[in-house]
C-alpha atoms as a PDB file:
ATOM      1  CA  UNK A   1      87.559 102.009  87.224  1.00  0.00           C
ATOM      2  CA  UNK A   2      85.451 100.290  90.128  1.00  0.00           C
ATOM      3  CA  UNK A   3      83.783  96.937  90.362  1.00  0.00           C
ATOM      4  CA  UNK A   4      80.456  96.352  91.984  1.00  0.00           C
ATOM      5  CA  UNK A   5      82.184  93.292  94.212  1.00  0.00           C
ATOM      6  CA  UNK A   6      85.608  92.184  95.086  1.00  0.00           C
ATOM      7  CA  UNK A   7      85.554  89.530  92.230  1.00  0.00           C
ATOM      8  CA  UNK A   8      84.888  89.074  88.395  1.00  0.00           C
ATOM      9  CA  UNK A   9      81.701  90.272  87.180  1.00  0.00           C
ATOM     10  CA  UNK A  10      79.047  90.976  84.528  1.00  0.00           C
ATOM     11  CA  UNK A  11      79.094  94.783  85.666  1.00  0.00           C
ATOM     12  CA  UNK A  12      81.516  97.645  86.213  1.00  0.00           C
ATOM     13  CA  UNK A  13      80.996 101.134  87.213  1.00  0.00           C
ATOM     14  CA  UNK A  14      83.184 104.101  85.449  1.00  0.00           C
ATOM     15  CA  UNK A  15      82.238 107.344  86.486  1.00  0.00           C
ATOM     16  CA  UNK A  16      78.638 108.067  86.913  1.00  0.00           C
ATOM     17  CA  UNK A  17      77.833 105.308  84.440  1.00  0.00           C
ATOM     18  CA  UNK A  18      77.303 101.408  85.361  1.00  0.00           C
ATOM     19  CA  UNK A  19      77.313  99.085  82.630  1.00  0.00           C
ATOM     20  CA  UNK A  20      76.633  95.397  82.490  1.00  0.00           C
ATOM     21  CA  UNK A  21      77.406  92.815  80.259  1.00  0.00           C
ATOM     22  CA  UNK A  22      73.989  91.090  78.577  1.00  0.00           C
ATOM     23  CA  UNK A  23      75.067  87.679  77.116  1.00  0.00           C
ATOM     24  CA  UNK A  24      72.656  86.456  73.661  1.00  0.00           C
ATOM     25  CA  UNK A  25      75.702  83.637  72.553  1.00  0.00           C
ATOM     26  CA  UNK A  26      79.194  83.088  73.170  1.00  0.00           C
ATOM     27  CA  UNK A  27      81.186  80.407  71.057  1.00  0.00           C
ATOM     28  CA  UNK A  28      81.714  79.363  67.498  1.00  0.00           C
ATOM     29  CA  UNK A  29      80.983  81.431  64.716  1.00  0.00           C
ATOM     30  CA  UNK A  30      82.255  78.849  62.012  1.00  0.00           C
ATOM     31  CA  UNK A  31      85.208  80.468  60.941  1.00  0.00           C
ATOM     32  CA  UNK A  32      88.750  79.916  61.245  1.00  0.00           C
ATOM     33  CA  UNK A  33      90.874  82.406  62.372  1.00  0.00           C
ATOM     34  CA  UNK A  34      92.964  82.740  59.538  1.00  0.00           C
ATOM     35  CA  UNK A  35      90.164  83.422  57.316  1.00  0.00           C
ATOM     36  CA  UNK A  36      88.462  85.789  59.490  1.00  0.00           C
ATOM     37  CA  UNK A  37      91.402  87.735  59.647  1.00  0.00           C
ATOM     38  CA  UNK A  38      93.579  87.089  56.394  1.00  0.00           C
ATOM     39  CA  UNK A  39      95.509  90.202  57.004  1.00  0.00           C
ATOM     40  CA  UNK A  40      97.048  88.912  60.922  1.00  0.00           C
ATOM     41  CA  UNK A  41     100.103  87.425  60.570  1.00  0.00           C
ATOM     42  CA  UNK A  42     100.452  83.862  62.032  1.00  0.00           C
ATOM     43  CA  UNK A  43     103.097  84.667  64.035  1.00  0.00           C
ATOM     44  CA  UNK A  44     100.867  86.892  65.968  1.00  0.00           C
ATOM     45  CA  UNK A  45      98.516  83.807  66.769  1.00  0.00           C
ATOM     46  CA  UNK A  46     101.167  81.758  67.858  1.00  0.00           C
ATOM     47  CA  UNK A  47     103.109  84.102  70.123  1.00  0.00           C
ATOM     48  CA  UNK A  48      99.875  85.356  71.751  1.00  0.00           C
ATOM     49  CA  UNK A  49      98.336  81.799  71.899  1.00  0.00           C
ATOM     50  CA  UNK A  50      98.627  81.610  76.184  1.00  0.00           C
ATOM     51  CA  UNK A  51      95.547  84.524  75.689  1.00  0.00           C
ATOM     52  CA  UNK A  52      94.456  84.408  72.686  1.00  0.00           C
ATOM     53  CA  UNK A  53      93.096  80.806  73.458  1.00  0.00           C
ATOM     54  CA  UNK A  54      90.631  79.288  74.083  1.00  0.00           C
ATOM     55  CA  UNK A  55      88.263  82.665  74.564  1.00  0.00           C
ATOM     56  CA  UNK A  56      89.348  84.008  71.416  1.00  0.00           C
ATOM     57  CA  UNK A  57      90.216  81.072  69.439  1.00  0.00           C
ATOM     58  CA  UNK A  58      89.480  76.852  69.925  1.00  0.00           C
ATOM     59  CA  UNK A  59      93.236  75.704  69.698  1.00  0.00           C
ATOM     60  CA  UNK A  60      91.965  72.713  68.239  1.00  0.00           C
ATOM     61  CA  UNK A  61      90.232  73.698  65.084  1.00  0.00           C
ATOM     62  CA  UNK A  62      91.465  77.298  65.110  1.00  0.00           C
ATOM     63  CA  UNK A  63      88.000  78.178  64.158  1.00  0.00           C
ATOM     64  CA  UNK A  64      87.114  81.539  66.274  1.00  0.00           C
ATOM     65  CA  UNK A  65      85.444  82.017  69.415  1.00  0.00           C
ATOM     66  CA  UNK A  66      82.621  85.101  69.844  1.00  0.00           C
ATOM     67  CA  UNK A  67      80.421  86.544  72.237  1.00  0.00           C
ATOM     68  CA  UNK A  68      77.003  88.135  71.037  1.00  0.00           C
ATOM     69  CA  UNK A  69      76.193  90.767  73.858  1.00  0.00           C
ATOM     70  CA  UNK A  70      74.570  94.207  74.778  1.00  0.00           C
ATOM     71  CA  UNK A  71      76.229  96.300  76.617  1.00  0.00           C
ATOM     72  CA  UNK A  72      73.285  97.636  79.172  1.00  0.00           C
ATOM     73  CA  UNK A  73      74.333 100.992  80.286  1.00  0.00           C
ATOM     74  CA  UNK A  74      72.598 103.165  83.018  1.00  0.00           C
ATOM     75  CA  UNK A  75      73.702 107.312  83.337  1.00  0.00           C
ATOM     76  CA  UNK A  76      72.116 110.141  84.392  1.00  0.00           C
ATOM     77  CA  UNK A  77      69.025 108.138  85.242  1.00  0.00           C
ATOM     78  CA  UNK A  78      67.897 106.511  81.481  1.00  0.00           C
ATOM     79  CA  UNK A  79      68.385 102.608  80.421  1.00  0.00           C
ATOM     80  CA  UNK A  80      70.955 102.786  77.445  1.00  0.00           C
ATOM     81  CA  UNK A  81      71.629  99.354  75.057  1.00  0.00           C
ATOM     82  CA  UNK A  82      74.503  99.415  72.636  1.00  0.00           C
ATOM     83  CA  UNK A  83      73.746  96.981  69.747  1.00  0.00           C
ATOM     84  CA  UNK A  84      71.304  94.319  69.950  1.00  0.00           C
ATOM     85  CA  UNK A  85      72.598  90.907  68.981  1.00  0.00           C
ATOM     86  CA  UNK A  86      71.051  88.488  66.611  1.00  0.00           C
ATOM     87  CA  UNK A  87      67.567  88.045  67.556  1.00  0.00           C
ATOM     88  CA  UNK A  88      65.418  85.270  67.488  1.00  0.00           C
ATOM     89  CA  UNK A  89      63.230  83.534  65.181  1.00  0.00           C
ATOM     90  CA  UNK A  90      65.343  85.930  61.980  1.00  0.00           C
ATOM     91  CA  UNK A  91      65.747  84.110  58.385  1.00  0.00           C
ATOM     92  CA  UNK A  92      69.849  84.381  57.668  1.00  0.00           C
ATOM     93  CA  UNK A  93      70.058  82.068  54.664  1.00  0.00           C
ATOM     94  CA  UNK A  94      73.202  83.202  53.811  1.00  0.00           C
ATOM     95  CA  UNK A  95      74.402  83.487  57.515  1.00  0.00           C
ATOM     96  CA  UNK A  96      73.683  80.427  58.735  1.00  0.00           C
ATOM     97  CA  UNK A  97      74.920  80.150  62.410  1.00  0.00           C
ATOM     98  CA  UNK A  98      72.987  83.144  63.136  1.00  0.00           C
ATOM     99  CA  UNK A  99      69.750  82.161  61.528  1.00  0.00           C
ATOM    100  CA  UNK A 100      66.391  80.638  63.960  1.00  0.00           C
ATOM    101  CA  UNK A 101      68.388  81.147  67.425  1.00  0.00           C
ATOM    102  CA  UNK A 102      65.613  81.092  69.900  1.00  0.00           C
ATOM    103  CA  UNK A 103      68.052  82.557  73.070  1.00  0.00           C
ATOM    104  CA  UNK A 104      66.907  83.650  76.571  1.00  0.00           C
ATOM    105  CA  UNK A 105      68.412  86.899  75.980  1.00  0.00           C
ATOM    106  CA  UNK A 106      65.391  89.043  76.845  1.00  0.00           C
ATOM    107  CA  UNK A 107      65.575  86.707  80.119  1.00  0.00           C
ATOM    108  CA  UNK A 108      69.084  87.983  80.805  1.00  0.00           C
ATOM    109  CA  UNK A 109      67.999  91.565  80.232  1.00  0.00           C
ATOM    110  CA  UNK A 110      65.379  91.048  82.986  1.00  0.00           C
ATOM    111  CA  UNK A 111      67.988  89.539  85.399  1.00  0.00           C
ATOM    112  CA  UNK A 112      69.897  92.844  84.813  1.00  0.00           C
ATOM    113  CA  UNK A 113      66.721  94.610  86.248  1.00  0.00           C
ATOM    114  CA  UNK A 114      65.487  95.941  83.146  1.00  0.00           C
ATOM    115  CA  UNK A 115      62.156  94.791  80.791  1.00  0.00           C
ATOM    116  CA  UNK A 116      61.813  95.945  77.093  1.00  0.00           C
ATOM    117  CA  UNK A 117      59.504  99.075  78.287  1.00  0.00           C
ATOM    118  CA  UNK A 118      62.358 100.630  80.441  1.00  0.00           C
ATOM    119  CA  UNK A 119      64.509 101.014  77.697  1.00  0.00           C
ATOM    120  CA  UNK A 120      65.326 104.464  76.578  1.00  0.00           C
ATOM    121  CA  UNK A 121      67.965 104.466  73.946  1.00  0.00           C
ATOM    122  CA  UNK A 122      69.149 101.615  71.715  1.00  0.00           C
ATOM    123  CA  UNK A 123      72.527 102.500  69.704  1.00  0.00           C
ATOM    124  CA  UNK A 124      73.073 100.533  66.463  1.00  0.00           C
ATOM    125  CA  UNK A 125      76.839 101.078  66.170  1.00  0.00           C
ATOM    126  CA  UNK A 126      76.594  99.283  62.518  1.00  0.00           C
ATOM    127  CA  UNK A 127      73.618  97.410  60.760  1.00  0.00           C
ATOM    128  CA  UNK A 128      75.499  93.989  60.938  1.00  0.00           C
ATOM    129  CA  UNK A 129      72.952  91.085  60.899  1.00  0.00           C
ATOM    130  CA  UNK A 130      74.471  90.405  64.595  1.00  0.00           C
ATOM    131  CA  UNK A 131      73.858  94.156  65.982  1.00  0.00           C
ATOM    132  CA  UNK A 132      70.029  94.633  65.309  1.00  0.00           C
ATOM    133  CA  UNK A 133      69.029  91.831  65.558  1.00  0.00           C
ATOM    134  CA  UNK A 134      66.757  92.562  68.744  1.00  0.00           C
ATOM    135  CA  UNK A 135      65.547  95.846  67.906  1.00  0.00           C
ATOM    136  CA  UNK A 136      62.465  93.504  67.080  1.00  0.00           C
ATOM    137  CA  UNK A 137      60.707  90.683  67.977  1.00  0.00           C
ATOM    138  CA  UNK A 138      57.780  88.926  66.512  1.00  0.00           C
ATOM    139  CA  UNK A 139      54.188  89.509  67.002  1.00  0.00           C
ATOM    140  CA  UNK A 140      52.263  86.736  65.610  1.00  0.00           C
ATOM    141  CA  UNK A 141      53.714  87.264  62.035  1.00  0.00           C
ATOM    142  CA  UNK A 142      54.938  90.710  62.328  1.00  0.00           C
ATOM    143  CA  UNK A 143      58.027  92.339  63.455  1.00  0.00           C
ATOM    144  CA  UNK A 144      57.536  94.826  65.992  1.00  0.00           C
ATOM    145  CA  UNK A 145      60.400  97.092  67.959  1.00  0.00           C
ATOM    146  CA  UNK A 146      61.271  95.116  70.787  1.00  0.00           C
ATOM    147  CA  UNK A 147      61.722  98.334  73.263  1.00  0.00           C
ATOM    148  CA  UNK A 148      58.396 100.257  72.449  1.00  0.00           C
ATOM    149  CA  UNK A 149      59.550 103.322  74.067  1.00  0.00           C
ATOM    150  CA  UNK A 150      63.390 103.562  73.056  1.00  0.00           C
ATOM    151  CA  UNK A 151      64.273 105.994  70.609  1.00  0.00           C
ATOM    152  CA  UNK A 152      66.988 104.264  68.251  1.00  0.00           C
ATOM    153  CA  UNK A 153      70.035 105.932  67.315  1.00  0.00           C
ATOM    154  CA  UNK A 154      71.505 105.174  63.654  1.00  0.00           C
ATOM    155  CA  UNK A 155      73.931 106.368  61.376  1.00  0.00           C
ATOM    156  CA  UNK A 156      72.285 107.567  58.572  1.00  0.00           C
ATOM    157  CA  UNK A 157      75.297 106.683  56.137  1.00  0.00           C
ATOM    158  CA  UNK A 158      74.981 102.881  57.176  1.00  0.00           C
ATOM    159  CA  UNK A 159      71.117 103.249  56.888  1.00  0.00           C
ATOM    160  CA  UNK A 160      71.558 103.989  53.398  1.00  0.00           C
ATOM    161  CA  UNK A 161      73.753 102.036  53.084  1.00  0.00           C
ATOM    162  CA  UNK A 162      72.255  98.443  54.201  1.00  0.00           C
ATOM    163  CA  UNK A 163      68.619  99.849  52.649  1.00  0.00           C
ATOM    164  CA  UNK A 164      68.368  97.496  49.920  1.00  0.00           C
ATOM    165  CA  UNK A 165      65.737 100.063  47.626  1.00  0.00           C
ATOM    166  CA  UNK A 166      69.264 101.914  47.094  1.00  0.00           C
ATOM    167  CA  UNK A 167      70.664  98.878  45.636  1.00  0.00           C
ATOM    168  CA  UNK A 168      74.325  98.734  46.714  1.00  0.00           C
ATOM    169  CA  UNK A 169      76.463  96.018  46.285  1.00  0.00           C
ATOM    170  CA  UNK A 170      78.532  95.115  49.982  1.00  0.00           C
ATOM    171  CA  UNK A 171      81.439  93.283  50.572  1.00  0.00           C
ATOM    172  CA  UNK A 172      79.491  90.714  53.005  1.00  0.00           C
ATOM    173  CA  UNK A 173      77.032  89.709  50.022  1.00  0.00           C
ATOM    174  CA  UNK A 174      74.002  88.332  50.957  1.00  0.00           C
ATOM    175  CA  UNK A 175      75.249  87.835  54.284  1.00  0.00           C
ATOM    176  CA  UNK A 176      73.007  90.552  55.648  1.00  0.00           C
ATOM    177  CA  UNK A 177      70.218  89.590  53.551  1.00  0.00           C
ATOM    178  CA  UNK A 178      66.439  90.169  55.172  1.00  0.00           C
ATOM    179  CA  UNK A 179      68.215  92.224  58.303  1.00  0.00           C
ATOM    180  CA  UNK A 180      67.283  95.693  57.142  1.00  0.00           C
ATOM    181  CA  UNK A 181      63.615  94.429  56.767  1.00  0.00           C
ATOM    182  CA  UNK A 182      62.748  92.848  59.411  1.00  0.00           C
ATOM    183  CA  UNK A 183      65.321  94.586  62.202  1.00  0.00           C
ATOM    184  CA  UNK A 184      65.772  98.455  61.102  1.00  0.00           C
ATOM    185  CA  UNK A 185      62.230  99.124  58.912  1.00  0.00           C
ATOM    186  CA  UNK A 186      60.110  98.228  61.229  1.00  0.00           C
ATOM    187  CA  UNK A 187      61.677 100.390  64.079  1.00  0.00           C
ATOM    188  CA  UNK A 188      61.917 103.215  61.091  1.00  0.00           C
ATOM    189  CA  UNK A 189      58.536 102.903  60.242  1.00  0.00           C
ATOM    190  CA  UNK A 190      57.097 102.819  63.688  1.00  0.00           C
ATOM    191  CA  UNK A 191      58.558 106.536  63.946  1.00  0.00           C
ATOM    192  CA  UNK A 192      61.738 105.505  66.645  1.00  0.00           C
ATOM    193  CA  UNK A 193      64.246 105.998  64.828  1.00  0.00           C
ATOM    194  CA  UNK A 194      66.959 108.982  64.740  1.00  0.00           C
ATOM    195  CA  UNK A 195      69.690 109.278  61.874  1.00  0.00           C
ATOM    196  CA  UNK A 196      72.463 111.214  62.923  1.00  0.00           C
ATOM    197  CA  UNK A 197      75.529 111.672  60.568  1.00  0.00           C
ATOM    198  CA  UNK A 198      78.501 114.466  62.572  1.00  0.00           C
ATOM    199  CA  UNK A 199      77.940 113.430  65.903  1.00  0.00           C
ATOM    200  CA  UNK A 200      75.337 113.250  68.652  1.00  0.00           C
ATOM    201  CA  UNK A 201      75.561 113.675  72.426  1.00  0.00           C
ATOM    202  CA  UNK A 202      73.560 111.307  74.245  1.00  0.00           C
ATOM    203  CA  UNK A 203      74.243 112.630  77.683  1.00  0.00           C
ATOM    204  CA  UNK A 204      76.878 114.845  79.499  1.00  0.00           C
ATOM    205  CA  UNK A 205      78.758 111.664  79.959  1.00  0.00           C
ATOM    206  CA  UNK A 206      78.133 110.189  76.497  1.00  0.00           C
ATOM    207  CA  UNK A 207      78.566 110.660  72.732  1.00  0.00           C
ATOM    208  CA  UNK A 208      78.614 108.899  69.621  1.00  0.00           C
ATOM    209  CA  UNK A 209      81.339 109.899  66.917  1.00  0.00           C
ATOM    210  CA  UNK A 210      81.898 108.329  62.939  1.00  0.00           C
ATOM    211  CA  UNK A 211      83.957 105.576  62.961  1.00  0.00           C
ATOM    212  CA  UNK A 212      83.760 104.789  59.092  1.00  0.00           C
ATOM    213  CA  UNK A 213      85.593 101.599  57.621  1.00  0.00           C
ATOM    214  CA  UNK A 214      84.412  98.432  58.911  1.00  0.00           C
ATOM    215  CA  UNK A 215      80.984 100.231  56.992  1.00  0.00           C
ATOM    216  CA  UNK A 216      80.033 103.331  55.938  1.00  0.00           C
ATOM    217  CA  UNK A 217      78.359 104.363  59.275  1.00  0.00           C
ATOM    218  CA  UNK A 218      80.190 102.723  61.278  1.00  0.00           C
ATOM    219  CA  UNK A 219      80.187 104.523  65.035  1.00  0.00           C
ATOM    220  CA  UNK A 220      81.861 104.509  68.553  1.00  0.00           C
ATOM    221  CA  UNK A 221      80.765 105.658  71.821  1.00  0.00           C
ATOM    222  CA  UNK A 222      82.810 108.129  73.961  1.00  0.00           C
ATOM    223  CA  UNK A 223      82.715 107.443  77.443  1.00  0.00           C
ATOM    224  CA  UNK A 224      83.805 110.580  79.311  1.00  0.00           C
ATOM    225  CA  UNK A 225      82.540 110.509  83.253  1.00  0.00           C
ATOM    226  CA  UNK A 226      84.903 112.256  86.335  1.00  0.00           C
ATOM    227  CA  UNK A 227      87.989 110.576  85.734  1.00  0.00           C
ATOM    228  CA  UNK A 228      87.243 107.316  83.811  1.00  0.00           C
ATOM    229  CA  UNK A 229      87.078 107.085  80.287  1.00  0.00           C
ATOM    230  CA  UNK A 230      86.148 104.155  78.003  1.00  0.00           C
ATOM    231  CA  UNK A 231      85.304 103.627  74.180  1.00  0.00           C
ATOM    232  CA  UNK A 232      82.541 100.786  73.092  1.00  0.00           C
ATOM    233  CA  UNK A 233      83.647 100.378  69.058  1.00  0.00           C
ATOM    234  CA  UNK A 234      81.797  97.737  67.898  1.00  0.00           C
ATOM    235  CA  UNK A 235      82.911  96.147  65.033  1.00  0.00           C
ATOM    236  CA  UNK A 236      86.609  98.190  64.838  1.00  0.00           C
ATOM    237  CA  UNK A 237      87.594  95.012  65.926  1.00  0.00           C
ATOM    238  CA  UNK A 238      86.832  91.373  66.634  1.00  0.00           C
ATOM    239  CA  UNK A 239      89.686  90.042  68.355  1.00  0.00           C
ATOM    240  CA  UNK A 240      92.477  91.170  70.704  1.00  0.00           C
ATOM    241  CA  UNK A 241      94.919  90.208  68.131  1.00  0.00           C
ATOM    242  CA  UNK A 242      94.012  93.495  66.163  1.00  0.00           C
ATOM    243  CA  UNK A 243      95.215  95.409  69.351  1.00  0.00           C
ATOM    244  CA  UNK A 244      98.804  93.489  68.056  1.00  0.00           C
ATOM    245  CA  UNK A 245      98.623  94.312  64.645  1.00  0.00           C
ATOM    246  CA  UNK A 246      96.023  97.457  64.148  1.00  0.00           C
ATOM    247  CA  UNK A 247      96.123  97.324  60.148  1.00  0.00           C
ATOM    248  CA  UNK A 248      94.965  93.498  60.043  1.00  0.00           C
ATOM    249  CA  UNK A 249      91.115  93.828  59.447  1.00  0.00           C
ATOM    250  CA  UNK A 250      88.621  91.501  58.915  1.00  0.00           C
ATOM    251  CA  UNK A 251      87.770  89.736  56.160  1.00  0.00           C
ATOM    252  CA  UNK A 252      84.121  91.722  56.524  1.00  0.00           C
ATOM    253  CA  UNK A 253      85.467  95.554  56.391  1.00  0.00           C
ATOM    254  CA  UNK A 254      83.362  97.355  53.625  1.00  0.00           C
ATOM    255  CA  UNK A 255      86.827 100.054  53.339  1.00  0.00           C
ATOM    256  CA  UNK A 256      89.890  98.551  53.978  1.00  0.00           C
ATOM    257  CA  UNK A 257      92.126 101.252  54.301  1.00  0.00           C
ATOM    258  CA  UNK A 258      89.412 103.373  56.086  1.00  0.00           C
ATOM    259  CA  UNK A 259      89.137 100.652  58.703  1.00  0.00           C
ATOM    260  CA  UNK A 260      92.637 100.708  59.151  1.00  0.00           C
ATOM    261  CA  UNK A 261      92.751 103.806  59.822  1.00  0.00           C
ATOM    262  CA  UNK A 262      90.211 104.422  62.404  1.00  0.00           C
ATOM    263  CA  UNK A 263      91.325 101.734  64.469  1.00  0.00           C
ATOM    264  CA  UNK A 264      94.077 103.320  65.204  1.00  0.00           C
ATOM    265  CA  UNK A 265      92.919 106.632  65.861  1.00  0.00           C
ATOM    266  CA  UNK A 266      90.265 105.314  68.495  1.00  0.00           C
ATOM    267  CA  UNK A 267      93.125 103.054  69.790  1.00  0.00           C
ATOM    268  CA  UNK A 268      95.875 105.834  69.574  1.00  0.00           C
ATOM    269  CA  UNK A 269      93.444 107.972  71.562  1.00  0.00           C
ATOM    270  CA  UNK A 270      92.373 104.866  74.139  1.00  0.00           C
ATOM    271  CA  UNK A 271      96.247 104.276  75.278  1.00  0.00           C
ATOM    272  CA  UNK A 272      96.754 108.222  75.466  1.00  0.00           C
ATOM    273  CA  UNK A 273      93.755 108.441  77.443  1.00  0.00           C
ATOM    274  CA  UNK A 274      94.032 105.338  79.695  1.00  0.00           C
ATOM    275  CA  UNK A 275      90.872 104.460  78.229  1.00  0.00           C
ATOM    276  CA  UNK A 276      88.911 100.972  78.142  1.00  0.00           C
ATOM    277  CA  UNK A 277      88.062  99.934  74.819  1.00  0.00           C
ATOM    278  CA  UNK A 278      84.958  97.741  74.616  1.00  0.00           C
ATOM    279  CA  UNK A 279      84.821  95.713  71.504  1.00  0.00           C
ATOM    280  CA  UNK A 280      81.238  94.652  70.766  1.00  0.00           C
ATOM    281  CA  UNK A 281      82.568  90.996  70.344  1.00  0.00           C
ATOM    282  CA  UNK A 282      85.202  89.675  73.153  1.00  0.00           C
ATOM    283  CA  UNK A 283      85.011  86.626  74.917  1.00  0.00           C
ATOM    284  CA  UNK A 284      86.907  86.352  78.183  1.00  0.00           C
ATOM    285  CA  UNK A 285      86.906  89.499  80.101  1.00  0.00           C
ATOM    286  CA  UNK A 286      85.219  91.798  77.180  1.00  0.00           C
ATOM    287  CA  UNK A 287      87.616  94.901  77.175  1.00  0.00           C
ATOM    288  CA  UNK A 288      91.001  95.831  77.541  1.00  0.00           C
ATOM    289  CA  UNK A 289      93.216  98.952  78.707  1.00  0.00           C
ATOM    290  CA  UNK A 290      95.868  99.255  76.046  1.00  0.00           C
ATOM    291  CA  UNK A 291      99.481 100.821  75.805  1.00  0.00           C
ATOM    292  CA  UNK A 292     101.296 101.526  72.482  1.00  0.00           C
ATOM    293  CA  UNK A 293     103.929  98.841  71.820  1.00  0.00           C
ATOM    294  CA  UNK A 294     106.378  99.325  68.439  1.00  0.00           C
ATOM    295  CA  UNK A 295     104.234 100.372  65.843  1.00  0.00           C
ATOM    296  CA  UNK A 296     100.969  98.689  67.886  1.00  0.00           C
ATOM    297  CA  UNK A 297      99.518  98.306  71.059  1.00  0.00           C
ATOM    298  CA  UNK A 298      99.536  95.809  73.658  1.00  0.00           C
ATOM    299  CA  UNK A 299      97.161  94.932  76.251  1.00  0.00           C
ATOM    300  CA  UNK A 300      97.693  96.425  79.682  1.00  0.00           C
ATOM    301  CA  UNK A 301      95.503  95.222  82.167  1.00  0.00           C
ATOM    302  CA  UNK A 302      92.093  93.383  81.079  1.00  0.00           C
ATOM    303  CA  UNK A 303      88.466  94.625  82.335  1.00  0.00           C
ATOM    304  CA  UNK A 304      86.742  92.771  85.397  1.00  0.00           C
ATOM    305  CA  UNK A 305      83.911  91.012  83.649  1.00  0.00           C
ATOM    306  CA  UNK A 306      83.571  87.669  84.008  1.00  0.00           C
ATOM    307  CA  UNK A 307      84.256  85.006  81.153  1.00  0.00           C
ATOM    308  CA  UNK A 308      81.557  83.351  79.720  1.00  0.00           C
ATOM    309  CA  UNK A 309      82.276  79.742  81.214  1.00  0.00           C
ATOM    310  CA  UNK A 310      80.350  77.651  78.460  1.00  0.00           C
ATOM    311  CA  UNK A 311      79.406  77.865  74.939  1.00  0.00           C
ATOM    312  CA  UNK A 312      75.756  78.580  74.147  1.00  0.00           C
ATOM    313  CA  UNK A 313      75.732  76.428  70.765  1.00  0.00           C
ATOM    314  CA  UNK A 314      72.645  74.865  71.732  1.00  0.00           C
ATOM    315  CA  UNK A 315      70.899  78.380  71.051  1.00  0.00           C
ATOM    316  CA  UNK A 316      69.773  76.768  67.705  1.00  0.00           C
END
């Protein structure tokens, strides 16, 4: 694995494949950590505390820390995003800290050297309210795909899933209430989307594989380029403490025991394959290395980002 500089940063290189880190929000998501994740012992938070906190969790209220980011990568020549955030300007009525954000994250995207037209592929891994969220923007009073020339990649078991004309009853609730509409039919109707279901290869260096539980179309990507190898899972988990204890999930999972189990496949294969995994979700340094410990895994060495060094609360 190679850094661009000597020191932390918001990009890495693995192979023939750089990839930066595009910040939307990092901090409170109004949740404690116990309820987030019933199923983690508290032992686990309290033994792991020295780096757990404060990225992960505020030590004072125990309420958990999150980052909302893309993860921009560039191979064999195309601008690739994986997941798109919250999005500004979205009605969440029944996810309130994620509802009106008006963010500079198309600002960041430009730092990184890239505008909404030079984006070719967008990968949903889910349809979580905070994962297509920018697929759109708003036009006056419509929403429009916010990367006009992208073709978006979704798993067509979590896009019938979340499509509300198929009436199914999730375990978030309303919490994802309006997202389908206005972030995922739009795109749909404007003709750039592509459901895929077995798998799909995006380039020789990258693939995206099921990764059912935390919903039904739930999806990794495989990084495979000359010797470096890394995983971006999404939602598979939330929090380095799951590397700890694999079978705690969070409260959120649509299949418990499904969830379970993939996580640790994808880890199982990560520490056999000295491979990063890239959690849609970290704070700190964004992605580990990890090793199997007991009947777990612990974290070997963490990635070179850099930490997000404030909170972006005032995105509201």
């Amino acid at each position: 694995m190679r850094t661009d500089t000597s020191s932390l940063s918001d990009q890495i290189t693995l192979g023939d494949v750089t990839i930066t880190r595009v910040w939307e929000y990092y901090g409170p998501v109004g949740i404690t950590a116990e309820t987030f994740f019933p199923e983690c012992s508290p032992r686990t938070w309290e033994e792991h505390s020295s780096w757990l906190e404060p990225h992960f969790v505020d030590p004072g209220t125990r309420v958990v820390n999150s980052a909302i980011q893309t993860w921009l990568l560039r191979s064999e020549g195309k601008n690739i995003l994986i997941d798109t955030g919250v999005g500004n300007h979205k009605e969440r009525p029944y996810s309130p800290v994620w509802s009106r954000l008006d963010t500079d994250f198309l600002g960041n995207l430009a730092r990184a050297g890239v505008r909404p037209e030079d984006v070719d592929i967008v990968v949903n891994t889910h349809l979580h309210v905070d994962h297509v969220g920018w697929n759109t923007r708003l036009d006056g009073r419509a929403w429009v795909p916010a990367f006009p020339n992208a073709t978006y990649l979704v798993h067509k078991a979590d896009f019938d899933f979340w499509n509300p004309d198929n009436g199914h009853k999730p375990r978030l609730g309303r919490g994802n209430q309006n997202v389908f509409e206005d972030s995922v039919a739009p795109v749909h109707a404007a003709g750039l989307t592509r459901l895929w279901e077995d798998a799909y290869t995006i380039d020789a260096g990258l693939r995206l594989e099921p990764a059912p539980g935390h919903t039904p179309g739930s999806s990794v990507v495989v990084l495979e380029s000359g010797a470096d190898r890394a995983v971006f899972v999404g939602d598979m988990l939330h929090t380095p403490a799951q590397f700890v204890e694999p079978d705690a999930n969070s409260c959120f999972c649509e299949d418990p025991a499904g969830a379970r189990a993939t996580r640790r496949r994808v880890l199982g294969r990560a520490a056999d394959e000295n491979a990063l995994v890239i959690p849609a979700h970290l704070g700190g340094h964004g992605a580990a290395e990890v090793i199997r410990e007991g009947s777990g895994f612990a974290v070997k060495s963490w990635a070179p980002f850099a930490p997000h060094t404030e909170t972006s609360e005032d995105a509201r």
